[in-house]
C-alpha atoms as a PDB file:
ATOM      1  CA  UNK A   1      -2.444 -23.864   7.107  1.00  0.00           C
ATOM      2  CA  UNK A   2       0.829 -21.845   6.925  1.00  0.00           C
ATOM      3  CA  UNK A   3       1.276 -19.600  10.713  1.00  0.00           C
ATOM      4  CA  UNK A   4       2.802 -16.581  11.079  1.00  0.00           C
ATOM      5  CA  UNK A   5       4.499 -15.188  14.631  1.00  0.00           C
ATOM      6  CA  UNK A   6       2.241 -11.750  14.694  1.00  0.00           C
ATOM      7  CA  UNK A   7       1.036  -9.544  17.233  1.00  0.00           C
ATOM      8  CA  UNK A   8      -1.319  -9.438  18.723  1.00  0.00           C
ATOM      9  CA  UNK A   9      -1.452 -13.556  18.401  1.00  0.00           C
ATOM     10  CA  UNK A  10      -0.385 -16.047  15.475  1.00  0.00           C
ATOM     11  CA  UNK A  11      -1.618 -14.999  12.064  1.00  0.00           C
ATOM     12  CA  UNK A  12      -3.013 -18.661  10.109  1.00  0.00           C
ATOM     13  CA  UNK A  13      -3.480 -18.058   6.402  1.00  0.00           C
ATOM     14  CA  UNK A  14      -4.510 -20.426   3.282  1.00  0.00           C
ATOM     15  CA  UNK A  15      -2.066 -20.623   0.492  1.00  0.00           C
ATOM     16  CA  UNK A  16      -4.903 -20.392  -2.375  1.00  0.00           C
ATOM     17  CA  UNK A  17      -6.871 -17.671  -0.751  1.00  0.00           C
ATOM     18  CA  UNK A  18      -3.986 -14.826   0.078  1.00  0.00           C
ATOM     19  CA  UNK A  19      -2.803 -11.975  -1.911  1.00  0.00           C
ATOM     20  CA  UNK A  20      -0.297  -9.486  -1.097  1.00  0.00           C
ATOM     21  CA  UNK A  21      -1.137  -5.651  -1.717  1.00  0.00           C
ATOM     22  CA  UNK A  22       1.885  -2.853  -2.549  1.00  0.00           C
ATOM     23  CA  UNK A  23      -0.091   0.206  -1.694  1.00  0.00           C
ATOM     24  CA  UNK A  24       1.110   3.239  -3.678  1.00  0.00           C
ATOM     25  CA  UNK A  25       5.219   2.654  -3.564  1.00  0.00           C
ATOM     26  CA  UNK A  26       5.005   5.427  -6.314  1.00  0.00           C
ATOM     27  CA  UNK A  27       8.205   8.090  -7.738  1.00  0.00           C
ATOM     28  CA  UNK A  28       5.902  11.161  -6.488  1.00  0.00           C
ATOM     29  CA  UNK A  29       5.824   9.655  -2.974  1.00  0.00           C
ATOM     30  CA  UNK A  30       9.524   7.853  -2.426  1.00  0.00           C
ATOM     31  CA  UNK A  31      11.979   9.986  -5.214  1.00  0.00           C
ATOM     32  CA  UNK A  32      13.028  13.483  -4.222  1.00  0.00           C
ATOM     33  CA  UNK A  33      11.704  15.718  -6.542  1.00  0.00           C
ATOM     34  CA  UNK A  34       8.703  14.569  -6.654  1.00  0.00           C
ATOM     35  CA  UNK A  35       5.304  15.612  -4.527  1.00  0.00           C
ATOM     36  CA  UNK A  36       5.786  14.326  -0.927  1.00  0.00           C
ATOM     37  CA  UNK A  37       8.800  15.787  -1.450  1.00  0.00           C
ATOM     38  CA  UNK A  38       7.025  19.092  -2.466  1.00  0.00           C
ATOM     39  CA  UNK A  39       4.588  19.002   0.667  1.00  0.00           C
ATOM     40  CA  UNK A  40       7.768  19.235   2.697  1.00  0.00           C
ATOM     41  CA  UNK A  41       8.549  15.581   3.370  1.00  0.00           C
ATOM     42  CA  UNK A  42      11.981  14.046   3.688  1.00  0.00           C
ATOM     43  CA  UNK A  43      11.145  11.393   1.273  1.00  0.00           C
ATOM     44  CA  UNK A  44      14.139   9.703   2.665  1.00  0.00           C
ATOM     45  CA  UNK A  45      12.017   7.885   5.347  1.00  0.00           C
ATOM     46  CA  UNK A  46      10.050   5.883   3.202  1.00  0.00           C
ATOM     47  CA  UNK A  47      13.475   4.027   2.052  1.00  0.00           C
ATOM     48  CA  UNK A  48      13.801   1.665   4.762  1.00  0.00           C
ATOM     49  CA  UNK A  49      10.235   0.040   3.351  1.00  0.00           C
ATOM     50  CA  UNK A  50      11.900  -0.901   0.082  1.00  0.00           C
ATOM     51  CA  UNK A  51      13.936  -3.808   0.500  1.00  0.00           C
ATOM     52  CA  UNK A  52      11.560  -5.650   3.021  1.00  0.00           C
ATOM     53  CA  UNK A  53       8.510  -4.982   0.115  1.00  0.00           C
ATOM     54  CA  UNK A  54      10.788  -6.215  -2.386  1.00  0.00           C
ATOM     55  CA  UNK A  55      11.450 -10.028  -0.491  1.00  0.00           C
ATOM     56  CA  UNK A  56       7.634  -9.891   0.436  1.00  0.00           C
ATOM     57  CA  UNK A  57       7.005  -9.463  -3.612  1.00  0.00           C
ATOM     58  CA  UNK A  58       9.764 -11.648  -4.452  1.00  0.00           C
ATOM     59  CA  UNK A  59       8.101 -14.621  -1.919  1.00  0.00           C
ATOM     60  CA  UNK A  60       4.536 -14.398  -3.014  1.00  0.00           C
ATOM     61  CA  UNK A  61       5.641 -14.929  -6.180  1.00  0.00           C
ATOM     62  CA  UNK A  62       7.639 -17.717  -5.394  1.00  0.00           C
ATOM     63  CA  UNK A  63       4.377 -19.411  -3.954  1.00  0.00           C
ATOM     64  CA  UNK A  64       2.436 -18.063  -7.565  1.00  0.00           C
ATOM     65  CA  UNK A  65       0.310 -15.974  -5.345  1.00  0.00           C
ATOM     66  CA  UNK A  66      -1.643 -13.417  -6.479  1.00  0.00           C
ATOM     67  CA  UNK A  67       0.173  -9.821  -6.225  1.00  0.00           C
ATOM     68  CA  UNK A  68      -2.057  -6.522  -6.500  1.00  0.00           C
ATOM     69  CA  UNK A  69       0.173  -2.788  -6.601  1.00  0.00           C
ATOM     70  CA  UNK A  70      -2.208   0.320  -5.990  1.00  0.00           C
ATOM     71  CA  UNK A  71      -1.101   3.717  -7.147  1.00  0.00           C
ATOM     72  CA  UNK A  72      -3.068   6.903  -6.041  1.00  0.00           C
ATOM     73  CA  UNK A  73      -3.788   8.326  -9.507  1.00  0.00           C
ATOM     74  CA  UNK A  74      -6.049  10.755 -10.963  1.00  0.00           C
ATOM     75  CA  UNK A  75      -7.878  11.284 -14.611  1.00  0.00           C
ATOM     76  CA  UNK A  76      -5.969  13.843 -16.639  1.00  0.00           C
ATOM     77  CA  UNK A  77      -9.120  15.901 -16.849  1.00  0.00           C
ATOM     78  CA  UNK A  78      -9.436  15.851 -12.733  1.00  0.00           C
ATOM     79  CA  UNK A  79     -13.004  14.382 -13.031  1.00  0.00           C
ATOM     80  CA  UNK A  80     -12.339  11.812  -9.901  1.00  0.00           C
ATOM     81  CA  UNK A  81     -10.423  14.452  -7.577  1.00  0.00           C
ATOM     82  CA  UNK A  82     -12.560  16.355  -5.325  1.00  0.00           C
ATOM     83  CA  UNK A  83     -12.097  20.352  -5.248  1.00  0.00           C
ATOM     84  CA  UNK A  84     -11.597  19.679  -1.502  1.00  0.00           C
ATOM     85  CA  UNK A  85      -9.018  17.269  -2.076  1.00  0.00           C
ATOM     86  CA  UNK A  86      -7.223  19.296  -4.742  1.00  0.00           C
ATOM     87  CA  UNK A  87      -7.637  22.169  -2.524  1.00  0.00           C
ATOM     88  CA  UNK A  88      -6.182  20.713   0.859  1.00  0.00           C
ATOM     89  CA  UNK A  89      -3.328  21.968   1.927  1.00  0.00           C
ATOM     90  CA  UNK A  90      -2.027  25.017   0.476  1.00  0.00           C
ATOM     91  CA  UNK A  91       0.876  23.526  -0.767  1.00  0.00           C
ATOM     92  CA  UNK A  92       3.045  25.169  -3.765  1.00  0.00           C
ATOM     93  CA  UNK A  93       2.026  22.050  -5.599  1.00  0.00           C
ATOM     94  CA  UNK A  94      -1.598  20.853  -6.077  1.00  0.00           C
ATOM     95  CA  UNK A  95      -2.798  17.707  -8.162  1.00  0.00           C
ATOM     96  CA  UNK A  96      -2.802  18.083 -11.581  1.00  0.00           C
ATOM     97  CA  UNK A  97       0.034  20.772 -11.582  1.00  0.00           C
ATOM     98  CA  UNK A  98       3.020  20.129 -13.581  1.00  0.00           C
ATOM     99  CA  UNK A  99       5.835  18.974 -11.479  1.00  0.00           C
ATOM    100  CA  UNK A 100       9.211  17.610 -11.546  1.00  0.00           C
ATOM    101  CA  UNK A 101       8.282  14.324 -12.917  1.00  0.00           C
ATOM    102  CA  UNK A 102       5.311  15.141 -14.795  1.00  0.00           C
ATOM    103  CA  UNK A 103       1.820  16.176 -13.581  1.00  0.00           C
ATOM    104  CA  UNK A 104       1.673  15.426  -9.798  1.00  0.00           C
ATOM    105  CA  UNK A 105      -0.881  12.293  -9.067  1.00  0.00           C
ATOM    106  CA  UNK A 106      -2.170  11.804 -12.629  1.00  0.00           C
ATOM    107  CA  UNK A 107      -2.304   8.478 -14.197  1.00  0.00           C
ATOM    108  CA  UNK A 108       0.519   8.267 -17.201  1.00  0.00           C
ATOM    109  CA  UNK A 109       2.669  10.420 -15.558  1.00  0.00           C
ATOM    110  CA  UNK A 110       5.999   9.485 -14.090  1.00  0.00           C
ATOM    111  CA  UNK A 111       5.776  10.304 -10.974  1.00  0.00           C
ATOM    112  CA  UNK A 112       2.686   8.248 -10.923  1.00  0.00           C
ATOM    113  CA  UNK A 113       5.005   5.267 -11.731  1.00  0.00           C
ATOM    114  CA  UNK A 114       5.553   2.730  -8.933  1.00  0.00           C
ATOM    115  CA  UNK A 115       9.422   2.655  -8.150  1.00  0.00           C
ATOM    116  CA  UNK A 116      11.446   0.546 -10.377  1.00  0.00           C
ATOM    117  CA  UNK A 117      12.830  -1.671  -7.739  1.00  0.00           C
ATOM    118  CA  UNK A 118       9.196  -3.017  -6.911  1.00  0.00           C
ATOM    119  CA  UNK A 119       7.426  -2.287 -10.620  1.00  0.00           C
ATOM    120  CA  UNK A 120       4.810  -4.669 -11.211  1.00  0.00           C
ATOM    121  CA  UNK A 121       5.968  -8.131 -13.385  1.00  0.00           C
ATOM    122  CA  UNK A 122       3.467  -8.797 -16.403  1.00  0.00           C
ATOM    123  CA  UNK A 123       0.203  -9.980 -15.068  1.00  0.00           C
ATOM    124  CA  UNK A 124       0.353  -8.934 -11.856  1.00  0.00           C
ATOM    125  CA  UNK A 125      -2.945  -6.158 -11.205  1.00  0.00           C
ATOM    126  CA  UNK A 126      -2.007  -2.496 -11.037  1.00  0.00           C
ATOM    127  CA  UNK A 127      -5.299  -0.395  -9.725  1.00  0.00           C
ATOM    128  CA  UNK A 128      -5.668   3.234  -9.904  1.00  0.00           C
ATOM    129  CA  UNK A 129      -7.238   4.308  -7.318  1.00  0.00           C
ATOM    130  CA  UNK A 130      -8.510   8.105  -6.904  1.00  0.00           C
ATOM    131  CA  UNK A 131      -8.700   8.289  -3.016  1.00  0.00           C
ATOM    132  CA  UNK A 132      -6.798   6.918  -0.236  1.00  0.00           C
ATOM    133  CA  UNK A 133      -8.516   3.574   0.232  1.00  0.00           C
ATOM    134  CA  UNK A 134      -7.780   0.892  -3.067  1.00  0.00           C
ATOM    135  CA  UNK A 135     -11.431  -0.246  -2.635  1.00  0.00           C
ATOM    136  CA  UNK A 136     -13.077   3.369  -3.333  1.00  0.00           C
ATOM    137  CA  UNK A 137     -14.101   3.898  -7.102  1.00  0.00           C
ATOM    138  CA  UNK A 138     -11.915   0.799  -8.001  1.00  0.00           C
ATOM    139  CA  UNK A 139     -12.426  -2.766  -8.892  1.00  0.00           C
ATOM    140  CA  UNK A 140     -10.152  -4.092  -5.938  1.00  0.00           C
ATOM    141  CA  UNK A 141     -13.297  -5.958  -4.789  1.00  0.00           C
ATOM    142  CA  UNK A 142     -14.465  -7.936  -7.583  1.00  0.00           C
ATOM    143  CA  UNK A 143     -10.925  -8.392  -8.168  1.00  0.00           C
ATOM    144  CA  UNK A 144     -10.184 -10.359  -4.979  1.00  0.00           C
ATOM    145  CA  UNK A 145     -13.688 -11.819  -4.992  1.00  0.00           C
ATOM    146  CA  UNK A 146     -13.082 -13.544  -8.361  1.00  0.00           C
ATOM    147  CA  UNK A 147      -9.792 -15.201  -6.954  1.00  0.00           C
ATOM    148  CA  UNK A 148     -11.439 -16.496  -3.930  1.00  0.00           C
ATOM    149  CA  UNK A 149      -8.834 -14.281  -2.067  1.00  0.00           C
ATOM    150  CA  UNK A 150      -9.973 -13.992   1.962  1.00  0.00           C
ATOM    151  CA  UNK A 151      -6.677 -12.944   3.710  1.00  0.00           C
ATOM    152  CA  UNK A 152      -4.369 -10.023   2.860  1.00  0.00           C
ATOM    153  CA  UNK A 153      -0.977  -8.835   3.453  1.00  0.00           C
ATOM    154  CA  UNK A 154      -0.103  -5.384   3.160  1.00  0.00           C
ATOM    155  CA  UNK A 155       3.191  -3.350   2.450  1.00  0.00           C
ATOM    156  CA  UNK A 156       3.564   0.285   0.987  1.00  0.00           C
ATOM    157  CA  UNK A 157       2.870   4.171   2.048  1.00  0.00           C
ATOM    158  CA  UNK A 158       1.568   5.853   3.877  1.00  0.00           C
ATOM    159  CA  UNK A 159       1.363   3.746   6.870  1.00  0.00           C
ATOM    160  CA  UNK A 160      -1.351   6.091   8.619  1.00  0.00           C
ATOM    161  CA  UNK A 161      -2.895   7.088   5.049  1.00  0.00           C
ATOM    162  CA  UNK A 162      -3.472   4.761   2.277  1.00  0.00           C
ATOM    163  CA  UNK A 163      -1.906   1.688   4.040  1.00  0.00           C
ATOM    164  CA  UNK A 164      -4.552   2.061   6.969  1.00  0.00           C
ATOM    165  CA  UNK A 165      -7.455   3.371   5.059  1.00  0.00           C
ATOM    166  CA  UNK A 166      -7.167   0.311   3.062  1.00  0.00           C
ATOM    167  CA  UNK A 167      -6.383  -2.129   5.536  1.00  0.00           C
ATOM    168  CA  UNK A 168     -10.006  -0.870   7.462  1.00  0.00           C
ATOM    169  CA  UNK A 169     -11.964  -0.747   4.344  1.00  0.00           C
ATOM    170  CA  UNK A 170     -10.851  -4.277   4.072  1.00  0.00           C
ATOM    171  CA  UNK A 171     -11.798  -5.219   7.451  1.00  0.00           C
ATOM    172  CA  UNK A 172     -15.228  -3.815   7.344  1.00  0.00           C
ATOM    173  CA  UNK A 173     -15.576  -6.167   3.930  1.00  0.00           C
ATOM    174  CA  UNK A 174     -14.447  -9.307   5.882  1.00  0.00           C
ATOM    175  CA  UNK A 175     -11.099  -9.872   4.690  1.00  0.00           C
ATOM    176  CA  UNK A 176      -8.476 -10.810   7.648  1.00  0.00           C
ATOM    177  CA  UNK A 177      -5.426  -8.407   7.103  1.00  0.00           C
ATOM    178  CA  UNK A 178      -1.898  -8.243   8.337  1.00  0.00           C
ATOM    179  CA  UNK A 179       0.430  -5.197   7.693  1.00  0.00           C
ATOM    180  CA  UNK A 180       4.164  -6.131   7.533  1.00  0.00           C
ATOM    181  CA  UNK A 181       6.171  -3.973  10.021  1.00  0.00           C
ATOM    182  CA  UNK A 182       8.922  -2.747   8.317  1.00  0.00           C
ATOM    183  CA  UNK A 183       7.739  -3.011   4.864  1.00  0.00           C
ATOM    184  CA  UNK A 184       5.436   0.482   5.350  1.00  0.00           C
ATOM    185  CA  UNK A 185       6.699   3.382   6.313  1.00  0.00           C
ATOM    186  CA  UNK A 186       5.950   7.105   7.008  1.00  0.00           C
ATOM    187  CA  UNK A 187       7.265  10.546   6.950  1.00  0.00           C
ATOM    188  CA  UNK A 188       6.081  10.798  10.379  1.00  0.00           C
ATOM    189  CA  UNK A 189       7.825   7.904  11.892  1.00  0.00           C
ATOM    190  CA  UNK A 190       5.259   8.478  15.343  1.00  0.00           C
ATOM    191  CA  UNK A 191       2.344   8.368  12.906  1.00  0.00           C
ATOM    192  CA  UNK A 192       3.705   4.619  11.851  1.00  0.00           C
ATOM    193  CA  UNK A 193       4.100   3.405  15.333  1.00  0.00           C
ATOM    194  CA  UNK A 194       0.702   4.717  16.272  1.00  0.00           C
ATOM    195  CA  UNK A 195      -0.639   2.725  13.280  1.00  0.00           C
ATOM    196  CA  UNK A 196       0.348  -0.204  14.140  1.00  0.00           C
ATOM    197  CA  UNK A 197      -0.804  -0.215  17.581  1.00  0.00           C
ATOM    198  CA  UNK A 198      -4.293   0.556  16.398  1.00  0.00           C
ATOM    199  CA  UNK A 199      -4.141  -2.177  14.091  1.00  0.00           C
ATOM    200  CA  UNK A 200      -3.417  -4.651  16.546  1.00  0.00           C
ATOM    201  CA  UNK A 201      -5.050  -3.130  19.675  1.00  0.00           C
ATOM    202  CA  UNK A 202      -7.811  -4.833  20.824  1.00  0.00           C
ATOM    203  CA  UNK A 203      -6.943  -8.453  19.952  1.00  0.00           C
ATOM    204  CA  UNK A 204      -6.614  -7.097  16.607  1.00  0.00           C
ATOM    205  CA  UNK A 205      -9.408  -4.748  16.031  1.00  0.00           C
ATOM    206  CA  UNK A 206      -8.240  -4.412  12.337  1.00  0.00           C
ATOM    207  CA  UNK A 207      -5.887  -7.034  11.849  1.00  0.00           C
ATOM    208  CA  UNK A 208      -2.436  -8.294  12.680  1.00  0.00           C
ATOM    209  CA  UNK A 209       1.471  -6.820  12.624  1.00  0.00           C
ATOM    210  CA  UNK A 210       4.675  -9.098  12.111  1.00  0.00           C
ATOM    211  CA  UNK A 211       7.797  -8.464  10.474  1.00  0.00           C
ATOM    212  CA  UNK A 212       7.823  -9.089   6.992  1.00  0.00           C
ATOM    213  CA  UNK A 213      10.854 -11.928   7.677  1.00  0.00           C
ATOM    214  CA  UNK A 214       8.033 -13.974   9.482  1.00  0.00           C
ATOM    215  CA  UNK A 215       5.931 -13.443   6.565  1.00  0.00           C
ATOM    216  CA  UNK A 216       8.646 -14.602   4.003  1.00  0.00           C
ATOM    217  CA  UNK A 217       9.396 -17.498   6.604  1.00  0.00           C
ATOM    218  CA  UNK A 218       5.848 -18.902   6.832  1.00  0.00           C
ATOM    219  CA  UNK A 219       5.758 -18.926   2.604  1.00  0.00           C
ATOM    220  CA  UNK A 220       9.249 -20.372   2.762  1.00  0.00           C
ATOM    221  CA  UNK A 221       7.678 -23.293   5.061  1.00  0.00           C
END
């Protein structure tokens, strides 16, 4: 099986049974204008993550491995947003509001769009997903189960938000999980560090880290 140089040792994967997840590389998160932005962001740090996501999509599908984007997306009618989630914050902006680029965090809308460098080829699974981990009130599960898939890699935003939540509920299901370095990022740049430290701590407590040029490498090989 393909290896991968990671911390906090070597990462070994099958081919057949490893996906790569985008988590939530959406216009409301990554464009200003849009509703990181309006939380007080600078939206500008979540750029570096692009280019590194886009070789990670553009070598699993070299390999014709499965590819799964998640965008955090609510009903029109708010039915799957908590009041306490809506409520959070005080912001200017709440979900469901209109914004800049349509109503903030609501499936259809643009802003709800993943970012045309990394939008999703035909075929590849797009999941909604009303919280911040993809396997809460999705099909992400049965989804992966039905492909065989047992390892994942994982790129997108936030690193300490979805990205993490994710990458946990996936540990606690049994899937092995390794977050590419420098294809996540954070507004809080401390909060991204942190994460990956407590991914990896502990002889990888909830997975492994390596940059995403090992990752492409190991495909490559």
């Amino acid at each position: 099986m393909p290896t991968i140089a990671a911390q906090p040792y070597d990462f070994t994967f099958p081919i057949p049974g490893t996906a790569l997840i985008v988590i939530d590389m959406q216009r409301d998160f990554l464009e200003p204008g849009g509703f990181g932005e309006a939380l007080g962001n600078d939206v500008s740090r979540l750029a570096p993550a692009v280019a590194p996501t886009r070789a990670l999509l553009e070598a699993f599908r070299a390999c014709g491995l499965p590819v799964i984007h998640t965008r955090e997306a609510h009903r029109p009618d708010l039915s799957d947003c908590p009041p306490s989630k809506r409520a959070r914050g005080r912001g200017t902006l709440r979900i469901g509001d209109p914004g800049p680029m349509g109503r903030i965090l609501i499936a259809g809308e643009r802003g709800s769009d993943i970012i045309p460098e990394l939008a999703p080829l035909p075929g590849e699974t797009v999941i909604d997903k009303p919280g911040k981990g993809a396997f809460h009130a999705t099909p992400l599960q049965e989804v992966l189960a039905r492909r065989g898939i047992t390892h994942l890699v994982f790129a997108g935003v936030t690193t300490e938000v979805c990205v993490q939540t994710t990458m946990r509920e996936a540990n606690d299901r049994g899937y092995e999980c390794l977050l590419a370095e420098d294809a996540t990022a954070s507004y809080f740049p401390a909060f991204r560090a942190a994460t990956l430290e407590m991914v990896r701590a502990q002889g990888g407590i909830v997975g492994w880290t390596a940059p995403s040029a090992a990752v492409c490498a190991a495909l490559r090989a």
